[in-house]
N, C-alpha and C. Protein backbone atom coordinates (compact mmCIF):
# COMPACT_ATOMS: atom_id res chain seq x y z
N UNK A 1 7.07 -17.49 -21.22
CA UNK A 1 7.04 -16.17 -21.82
C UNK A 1 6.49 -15.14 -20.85
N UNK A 2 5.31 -15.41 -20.33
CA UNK A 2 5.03 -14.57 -19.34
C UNK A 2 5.66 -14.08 -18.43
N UNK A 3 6.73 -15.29 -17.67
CA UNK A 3 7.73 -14.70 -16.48
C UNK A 3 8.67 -13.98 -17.07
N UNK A 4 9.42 -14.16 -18.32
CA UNK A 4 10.39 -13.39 -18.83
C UNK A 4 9.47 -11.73 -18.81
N UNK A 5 8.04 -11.40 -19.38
CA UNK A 5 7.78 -10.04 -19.47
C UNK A 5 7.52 -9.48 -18.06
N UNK A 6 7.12 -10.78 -16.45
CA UNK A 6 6.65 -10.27 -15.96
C UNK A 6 8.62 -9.91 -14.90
N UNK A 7 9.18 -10.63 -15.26
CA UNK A 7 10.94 -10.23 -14.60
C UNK A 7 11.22 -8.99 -15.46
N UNK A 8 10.72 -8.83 -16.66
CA UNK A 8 11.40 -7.26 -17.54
C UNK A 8 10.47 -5.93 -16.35
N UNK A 9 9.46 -6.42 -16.11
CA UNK A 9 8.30 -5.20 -15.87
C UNK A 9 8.89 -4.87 -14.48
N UNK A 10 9.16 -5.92 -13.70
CA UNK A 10 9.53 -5.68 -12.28
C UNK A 10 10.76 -5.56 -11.89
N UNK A 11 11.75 -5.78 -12.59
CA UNK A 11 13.09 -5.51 -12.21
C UNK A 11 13.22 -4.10 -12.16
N UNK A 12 12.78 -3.28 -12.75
CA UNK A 12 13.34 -2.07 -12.35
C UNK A 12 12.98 -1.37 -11.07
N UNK A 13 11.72 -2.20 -10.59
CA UNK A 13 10.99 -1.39 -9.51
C UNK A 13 11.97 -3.13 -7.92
N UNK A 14 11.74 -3.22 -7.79
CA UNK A 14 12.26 -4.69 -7.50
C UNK A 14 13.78 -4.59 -7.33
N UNK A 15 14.48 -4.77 -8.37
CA UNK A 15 15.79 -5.58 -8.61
C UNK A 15 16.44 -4.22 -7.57
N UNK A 16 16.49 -2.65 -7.76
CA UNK A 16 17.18 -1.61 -7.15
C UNK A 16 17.54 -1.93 -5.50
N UNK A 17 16.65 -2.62 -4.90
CA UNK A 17 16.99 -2.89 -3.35
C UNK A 17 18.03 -4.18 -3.49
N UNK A 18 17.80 -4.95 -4.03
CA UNK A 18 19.02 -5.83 -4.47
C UNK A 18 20.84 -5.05 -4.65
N UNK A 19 20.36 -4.43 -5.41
CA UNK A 19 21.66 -3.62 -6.16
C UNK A 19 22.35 -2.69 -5.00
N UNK A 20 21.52 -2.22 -4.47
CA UNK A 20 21.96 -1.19 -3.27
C UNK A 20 22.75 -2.30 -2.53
N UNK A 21 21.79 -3.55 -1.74
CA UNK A 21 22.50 -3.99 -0.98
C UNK A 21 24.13 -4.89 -1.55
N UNK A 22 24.14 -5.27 -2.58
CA UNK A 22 24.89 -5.57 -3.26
C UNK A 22 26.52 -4.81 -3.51
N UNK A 23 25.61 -3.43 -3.61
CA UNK A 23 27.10 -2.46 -3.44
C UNK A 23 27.49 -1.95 -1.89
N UNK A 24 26.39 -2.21 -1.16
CA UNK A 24 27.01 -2.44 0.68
C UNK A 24 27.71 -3.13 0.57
N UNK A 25 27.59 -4.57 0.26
CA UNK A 25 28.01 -5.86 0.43
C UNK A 25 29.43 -5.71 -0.19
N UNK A 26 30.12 -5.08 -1.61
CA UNK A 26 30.96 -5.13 -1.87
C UNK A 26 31.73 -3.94 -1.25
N UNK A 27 31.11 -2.99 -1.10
CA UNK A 27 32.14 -1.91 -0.27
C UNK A 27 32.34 -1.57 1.29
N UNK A 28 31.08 -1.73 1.70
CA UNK A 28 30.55 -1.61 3.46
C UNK A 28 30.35 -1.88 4.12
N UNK A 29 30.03 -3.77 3.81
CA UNK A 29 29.49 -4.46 5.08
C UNK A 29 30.41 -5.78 4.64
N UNK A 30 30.08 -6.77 5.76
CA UNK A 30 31.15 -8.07 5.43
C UNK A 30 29.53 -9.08 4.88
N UNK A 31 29.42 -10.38 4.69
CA UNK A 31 28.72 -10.57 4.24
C UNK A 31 27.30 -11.10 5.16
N UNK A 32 28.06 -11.37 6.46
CA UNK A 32 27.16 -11.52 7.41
C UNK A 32 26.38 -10.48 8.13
N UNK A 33 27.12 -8.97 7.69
CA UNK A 33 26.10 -7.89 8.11
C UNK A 33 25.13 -7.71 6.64
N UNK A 34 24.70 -7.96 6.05
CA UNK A 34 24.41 -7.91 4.46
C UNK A 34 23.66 -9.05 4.31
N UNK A 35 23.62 -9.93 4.86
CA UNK A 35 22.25 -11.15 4.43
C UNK A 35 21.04 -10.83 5.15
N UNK A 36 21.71 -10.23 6.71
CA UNK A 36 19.81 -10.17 7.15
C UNK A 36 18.85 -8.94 6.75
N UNK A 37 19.72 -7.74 5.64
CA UNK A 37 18.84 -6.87 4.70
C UNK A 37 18.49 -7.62 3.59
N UNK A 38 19.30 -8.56 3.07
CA UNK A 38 18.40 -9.25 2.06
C UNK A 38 17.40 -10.58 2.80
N UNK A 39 17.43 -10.85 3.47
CA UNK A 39 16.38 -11.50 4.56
C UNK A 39 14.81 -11.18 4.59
N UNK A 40 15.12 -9.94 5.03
CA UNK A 40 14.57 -8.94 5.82
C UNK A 40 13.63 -8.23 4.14
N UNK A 41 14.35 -7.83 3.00
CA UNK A 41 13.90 -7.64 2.26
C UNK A 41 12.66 -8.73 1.33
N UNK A 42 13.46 -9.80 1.17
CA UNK A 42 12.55 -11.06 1.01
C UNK A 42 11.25 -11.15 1.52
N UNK A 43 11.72 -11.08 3.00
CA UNK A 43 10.34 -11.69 3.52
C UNK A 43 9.22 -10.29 3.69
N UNK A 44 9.46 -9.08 3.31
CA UNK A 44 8.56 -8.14 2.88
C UNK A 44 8.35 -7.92 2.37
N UNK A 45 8.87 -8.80 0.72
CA UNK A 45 8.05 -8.58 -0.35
C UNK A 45 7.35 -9.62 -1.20
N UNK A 46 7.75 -10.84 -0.19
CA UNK A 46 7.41 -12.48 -0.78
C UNK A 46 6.35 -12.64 0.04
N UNK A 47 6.10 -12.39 1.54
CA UNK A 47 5.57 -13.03 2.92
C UNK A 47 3.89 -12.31 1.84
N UNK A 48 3.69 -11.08 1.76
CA UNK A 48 2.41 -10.70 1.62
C UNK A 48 1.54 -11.30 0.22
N UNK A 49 2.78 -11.77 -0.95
CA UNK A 49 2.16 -12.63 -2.25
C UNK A 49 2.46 -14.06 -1.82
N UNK A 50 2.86 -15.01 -0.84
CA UNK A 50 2.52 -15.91 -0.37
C UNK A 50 0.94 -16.09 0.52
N UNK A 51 0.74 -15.34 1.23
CA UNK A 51 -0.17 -14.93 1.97
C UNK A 51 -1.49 -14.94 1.13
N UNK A 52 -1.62 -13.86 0.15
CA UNK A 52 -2.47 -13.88 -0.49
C UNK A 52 -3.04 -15.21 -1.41
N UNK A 53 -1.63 -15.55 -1.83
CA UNK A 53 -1.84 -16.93 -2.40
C UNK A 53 -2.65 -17.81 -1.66
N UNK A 54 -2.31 -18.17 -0.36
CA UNK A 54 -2.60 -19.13 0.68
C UNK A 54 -4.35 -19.02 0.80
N UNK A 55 -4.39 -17.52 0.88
CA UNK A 55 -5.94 -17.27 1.23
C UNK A 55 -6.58 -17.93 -0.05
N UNK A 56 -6.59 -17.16 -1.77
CA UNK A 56 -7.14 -17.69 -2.37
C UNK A 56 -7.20 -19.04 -2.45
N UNK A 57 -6.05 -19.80 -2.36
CA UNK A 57 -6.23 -20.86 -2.75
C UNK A 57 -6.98 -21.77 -1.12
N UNK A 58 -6.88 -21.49 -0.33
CA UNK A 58 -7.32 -22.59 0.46
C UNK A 58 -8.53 -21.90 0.91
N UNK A 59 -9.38 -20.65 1.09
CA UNK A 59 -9.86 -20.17 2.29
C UNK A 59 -11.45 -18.96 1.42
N UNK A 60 -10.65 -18.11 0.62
CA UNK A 60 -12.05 -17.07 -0.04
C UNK A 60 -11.92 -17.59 -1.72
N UNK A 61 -12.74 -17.93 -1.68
CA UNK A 61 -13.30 -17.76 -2.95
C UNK A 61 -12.77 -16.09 -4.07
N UNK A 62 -12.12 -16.51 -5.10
CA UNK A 62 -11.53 -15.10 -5.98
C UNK A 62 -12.63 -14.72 -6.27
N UNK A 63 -13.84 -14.69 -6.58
CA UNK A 63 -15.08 -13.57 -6.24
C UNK A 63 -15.53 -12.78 -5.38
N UNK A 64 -15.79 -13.70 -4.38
CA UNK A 64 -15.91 -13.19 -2.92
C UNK A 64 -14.60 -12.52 -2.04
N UNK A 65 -13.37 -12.00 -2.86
CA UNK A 65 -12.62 -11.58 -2.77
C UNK A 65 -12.86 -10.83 -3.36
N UNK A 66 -12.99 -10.95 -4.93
CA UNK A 66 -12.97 -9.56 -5.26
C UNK A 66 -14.23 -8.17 -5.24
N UNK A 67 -15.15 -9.11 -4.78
CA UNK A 67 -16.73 -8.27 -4.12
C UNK A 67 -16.12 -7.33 -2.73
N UNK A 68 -15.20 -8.08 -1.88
CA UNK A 68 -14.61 -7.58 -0.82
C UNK A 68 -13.72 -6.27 -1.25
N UNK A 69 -12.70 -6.22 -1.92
CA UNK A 69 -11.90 -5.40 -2.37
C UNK A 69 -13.07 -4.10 -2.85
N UNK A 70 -13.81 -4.60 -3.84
CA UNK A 70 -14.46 -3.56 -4.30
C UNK A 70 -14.95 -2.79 -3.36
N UNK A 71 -15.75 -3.34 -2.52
CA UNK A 71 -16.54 -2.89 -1.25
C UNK A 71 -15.83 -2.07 -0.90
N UNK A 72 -14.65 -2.50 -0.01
CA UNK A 72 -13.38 -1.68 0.53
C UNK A 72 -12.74 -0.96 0.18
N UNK A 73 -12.89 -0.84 -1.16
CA UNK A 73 -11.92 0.46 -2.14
C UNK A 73 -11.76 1.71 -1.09
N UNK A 74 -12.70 2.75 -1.10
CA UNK A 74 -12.11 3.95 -0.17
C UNK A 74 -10.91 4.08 0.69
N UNK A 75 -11.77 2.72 1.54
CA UNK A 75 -10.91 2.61 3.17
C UNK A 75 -9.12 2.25 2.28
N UNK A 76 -9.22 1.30 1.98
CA UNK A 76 -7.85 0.75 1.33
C UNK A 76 -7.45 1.86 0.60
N UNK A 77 -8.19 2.99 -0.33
CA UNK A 77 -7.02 3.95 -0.71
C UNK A 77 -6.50 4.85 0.46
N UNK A 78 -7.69 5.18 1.70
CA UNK A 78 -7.41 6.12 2.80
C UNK A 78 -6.34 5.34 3.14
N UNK A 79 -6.21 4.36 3.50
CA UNK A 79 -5.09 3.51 4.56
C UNK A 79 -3.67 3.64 3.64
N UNK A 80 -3.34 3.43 2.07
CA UNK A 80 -2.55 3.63 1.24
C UNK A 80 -1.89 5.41 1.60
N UNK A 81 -3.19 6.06 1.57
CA UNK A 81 -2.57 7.43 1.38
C UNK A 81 -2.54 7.59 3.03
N UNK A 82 -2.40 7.09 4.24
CA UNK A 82 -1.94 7.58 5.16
C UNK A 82 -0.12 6.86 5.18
N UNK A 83 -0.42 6.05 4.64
CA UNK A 83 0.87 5.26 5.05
C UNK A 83 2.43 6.01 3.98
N UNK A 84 1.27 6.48 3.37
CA UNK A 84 2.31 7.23 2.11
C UNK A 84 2.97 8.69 2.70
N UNK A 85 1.79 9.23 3.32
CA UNK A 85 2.36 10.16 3.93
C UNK A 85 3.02 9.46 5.55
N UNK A 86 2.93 8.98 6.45
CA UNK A 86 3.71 8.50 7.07
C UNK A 86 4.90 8.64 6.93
N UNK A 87 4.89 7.52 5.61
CA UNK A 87 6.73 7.47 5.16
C UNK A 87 7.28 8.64 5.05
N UNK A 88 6.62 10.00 4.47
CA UNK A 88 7.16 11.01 3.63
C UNK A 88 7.65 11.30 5.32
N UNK A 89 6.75 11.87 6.36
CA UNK A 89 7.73 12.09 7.43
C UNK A 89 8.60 11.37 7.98
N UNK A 90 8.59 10.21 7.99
CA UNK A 90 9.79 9.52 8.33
C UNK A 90 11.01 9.92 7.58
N UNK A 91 10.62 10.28 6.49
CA UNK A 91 12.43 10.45 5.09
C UNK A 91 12.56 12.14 5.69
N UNK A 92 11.83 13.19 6.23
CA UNK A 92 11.63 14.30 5.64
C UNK A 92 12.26 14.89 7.53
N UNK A 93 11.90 13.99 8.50
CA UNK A 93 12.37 14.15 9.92
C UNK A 93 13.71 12.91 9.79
N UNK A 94 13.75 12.28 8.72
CA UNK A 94 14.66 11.19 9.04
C UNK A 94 15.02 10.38 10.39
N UNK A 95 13.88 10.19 10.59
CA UNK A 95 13.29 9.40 11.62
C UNK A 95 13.74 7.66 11.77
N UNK A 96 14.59 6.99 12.77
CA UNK A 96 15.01 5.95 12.35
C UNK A 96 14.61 4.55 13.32
């Protein structure tokens, strides 16, 4: 039950890079130019919740994780909101 609410919650944010490449794939690309964006997509959005996994489970303690996070809050929103604006110039100079 849980994965069914937690596939409803995330498909809309999620599933859209799928769909895009999907309609490359049927109109724009052959299928071998079209797997290494879904590749490529995968492993940037699986590699960092594997990762995390790996740590909790073998390496920090989920307390001493989450004492860390807390600690770090500021820096981690500064680093969020630089990277946010980053992107915005990259879309806004269309920078490639």
């Amino acid at each position: 039950m849980l994965g069914v609410l937690v596939g409803i919650f995330e498909l809309p944010c999620t599933g859209g890079i799928y769909l895009a490449i999907l309609s490359l794939l049927s109109h724009r690309m052959t299928l071998y130019e079209g797997i290494p964006y879904l590749l490529h997509y995968n492993l940037v959005f699986v590699l960092p919740l594997v990762l995390i996994l790996a740590v909790i489970a073998f390496w920090v303690p989920p307390g001493e994780l989450e004492r860390h996070r807390e600690k770090n809050r500021p820096l981690v929103r500064l680093a969020m909101g630089g990277v946010m604006v980053l992107l915005e110039l990259i879309l806004i100079l269309e920078i490639t």
